[in-house]
C-alpha atoms as a PDB file:
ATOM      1  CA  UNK A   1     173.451  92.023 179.115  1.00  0.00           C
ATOM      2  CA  UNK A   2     175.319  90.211 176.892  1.00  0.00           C
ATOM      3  CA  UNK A   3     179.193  88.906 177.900  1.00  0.00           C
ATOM      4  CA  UNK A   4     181.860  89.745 175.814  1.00  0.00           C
ATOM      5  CA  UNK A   5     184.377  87.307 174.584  1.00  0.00           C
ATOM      6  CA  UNK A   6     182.018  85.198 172.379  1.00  0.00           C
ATOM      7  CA  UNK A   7     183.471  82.768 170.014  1.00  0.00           C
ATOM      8  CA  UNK A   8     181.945  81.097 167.076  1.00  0.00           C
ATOM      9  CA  UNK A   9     182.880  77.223 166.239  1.00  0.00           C
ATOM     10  CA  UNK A  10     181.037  76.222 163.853  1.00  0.00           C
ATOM     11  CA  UNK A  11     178.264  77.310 160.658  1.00  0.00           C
ATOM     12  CA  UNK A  12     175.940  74.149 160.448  1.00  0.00           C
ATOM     13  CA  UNK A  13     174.078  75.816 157.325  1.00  0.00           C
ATOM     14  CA  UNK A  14     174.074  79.031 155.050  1.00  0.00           C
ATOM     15  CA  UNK A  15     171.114  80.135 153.005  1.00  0.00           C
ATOM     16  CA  UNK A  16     171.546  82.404 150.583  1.00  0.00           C
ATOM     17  CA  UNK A  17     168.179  83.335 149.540  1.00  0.00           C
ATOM     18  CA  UNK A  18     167.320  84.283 153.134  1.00  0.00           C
ATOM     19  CA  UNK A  19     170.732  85.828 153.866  1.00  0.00           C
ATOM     20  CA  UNK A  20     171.011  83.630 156.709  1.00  0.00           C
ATOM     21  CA  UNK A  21     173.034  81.300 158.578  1.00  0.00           C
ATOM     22  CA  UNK A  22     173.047  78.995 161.159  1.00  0.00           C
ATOM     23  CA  UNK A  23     175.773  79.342 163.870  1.00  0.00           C
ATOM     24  CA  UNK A  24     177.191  77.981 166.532  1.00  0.00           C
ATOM     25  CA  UNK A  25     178.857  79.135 169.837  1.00  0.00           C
ATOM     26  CA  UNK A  26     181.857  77.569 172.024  1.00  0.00           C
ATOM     27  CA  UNK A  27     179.519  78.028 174.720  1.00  0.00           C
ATOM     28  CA  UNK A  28     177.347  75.468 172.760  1.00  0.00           C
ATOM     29  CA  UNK A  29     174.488  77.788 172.130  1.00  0.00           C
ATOM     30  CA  UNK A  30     173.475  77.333 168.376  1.00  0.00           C
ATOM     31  CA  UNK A  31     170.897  79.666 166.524  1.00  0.00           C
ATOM     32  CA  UNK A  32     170.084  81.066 162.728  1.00  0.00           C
ATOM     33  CA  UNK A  33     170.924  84.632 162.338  1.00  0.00           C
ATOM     34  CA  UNK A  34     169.646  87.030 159.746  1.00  0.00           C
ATOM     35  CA  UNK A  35     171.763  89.106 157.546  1.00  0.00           C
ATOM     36  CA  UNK A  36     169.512  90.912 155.938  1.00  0.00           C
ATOM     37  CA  UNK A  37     170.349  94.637 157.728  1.00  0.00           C
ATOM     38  CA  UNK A  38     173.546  94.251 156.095  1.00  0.00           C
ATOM     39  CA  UNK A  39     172.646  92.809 152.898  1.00  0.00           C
ATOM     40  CA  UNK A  40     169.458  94.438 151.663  1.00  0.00           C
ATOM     41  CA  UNK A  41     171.457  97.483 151.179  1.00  0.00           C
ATOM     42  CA  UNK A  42     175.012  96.629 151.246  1.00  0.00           C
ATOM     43  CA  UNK A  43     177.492  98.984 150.687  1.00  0.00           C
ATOM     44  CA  UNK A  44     181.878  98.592 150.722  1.00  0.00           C
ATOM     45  CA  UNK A  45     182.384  94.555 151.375  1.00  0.00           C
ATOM     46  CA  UNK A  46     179.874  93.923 151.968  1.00  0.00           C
ATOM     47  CA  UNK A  47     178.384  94.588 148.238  1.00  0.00           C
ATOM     48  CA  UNK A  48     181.529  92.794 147.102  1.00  0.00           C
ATOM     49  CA  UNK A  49     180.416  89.865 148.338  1.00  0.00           C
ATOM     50  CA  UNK A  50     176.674  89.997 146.743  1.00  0.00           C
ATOM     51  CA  UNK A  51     178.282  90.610 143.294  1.00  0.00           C
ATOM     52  CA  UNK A  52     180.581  88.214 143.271  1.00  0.00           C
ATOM     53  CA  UNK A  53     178.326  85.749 144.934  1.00  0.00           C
ATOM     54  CA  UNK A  54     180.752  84.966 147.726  1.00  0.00           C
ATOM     55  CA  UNK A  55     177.725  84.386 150.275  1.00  0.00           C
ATOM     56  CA  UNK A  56     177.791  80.830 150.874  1.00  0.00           C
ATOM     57  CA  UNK A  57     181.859  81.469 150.878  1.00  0.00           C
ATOM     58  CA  UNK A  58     182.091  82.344 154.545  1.00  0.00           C
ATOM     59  CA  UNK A  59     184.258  80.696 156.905  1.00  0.00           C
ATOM     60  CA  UNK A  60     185.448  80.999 160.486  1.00  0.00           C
ATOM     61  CA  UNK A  61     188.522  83.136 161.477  1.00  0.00           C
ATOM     62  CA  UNK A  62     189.927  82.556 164.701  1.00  0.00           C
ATOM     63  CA  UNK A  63     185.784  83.377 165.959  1.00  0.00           C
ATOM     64  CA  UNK A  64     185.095  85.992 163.620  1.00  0.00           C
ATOM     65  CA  UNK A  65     182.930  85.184 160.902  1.00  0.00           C
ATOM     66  CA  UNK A  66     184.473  85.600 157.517  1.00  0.00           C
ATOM     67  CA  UNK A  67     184.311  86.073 153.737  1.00  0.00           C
ATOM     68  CA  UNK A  68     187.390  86.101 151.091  1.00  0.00           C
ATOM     69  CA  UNK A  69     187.297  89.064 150.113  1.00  0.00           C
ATOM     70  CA  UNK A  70     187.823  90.336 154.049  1.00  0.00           C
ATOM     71  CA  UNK A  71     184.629  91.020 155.230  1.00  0.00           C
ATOM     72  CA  UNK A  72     184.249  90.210 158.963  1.00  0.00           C
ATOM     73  CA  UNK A  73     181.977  90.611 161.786  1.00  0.00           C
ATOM     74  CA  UNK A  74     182.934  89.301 165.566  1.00  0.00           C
ATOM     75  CA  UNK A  75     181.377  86.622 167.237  1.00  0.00           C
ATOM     76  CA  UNK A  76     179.688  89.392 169.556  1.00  0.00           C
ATOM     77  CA  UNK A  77     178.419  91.301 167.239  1.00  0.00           C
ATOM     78  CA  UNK A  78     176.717  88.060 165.581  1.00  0.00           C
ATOM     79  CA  UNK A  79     175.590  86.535 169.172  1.00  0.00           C
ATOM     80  CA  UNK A  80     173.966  90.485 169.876  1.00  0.00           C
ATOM     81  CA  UNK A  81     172.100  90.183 166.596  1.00  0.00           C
ATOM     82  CA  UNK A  82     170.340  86.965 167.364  1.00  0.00           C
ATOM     83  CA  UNK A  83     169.796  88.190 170.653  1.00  0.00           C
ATOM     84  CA  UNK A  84     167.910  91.264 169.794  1.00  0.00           C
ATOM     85  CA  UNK A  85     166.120  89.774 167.146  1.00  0.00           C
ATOM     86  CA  UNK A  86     164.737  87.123 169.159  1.00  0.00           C
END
């Protein structure tokens, strides 16, 4: 099980022709994530982001990840991803 309260620090790299990124964790764990179940078919923000190419735009928000035009998804969310896709 997976504890709550994760908190990302840091994106080491973005690729936007994998819809991926690279992330890292305060509790130093550090691993590349895969977007692509939001992305392939994106719908509301998410699609926002595609078309206006804001991709390799995010940024960190206090731990959630981020994009400009208000897109976010929590640091536990992301770390549950990685997890399960492992």
């Amino acid at each position: 099980m997976t504890n709550l309260g994760n908190k990302l620090v840091k994106i080491h790299s973005v690729s936007e022709d994998n819809i991926s990124l690279t992330l890292e964790f305060a509790d130093g764990f550090s691993s590349s994530v895969s977007l692509r179940h939001i992305f392939d078919a994106p719908q509301g923000l998410a699609a926002e982001v595609l078309k206006g190419q804001m991709f390799s735009k995010c940024y960190l928000e206090s731990g959630p990840l981020a994009w400009p035009n208000g897109l976010e998804f929590c640091a536990d969310s992301v770390r549950l991803w990685i997890e399960t896709s492992e």
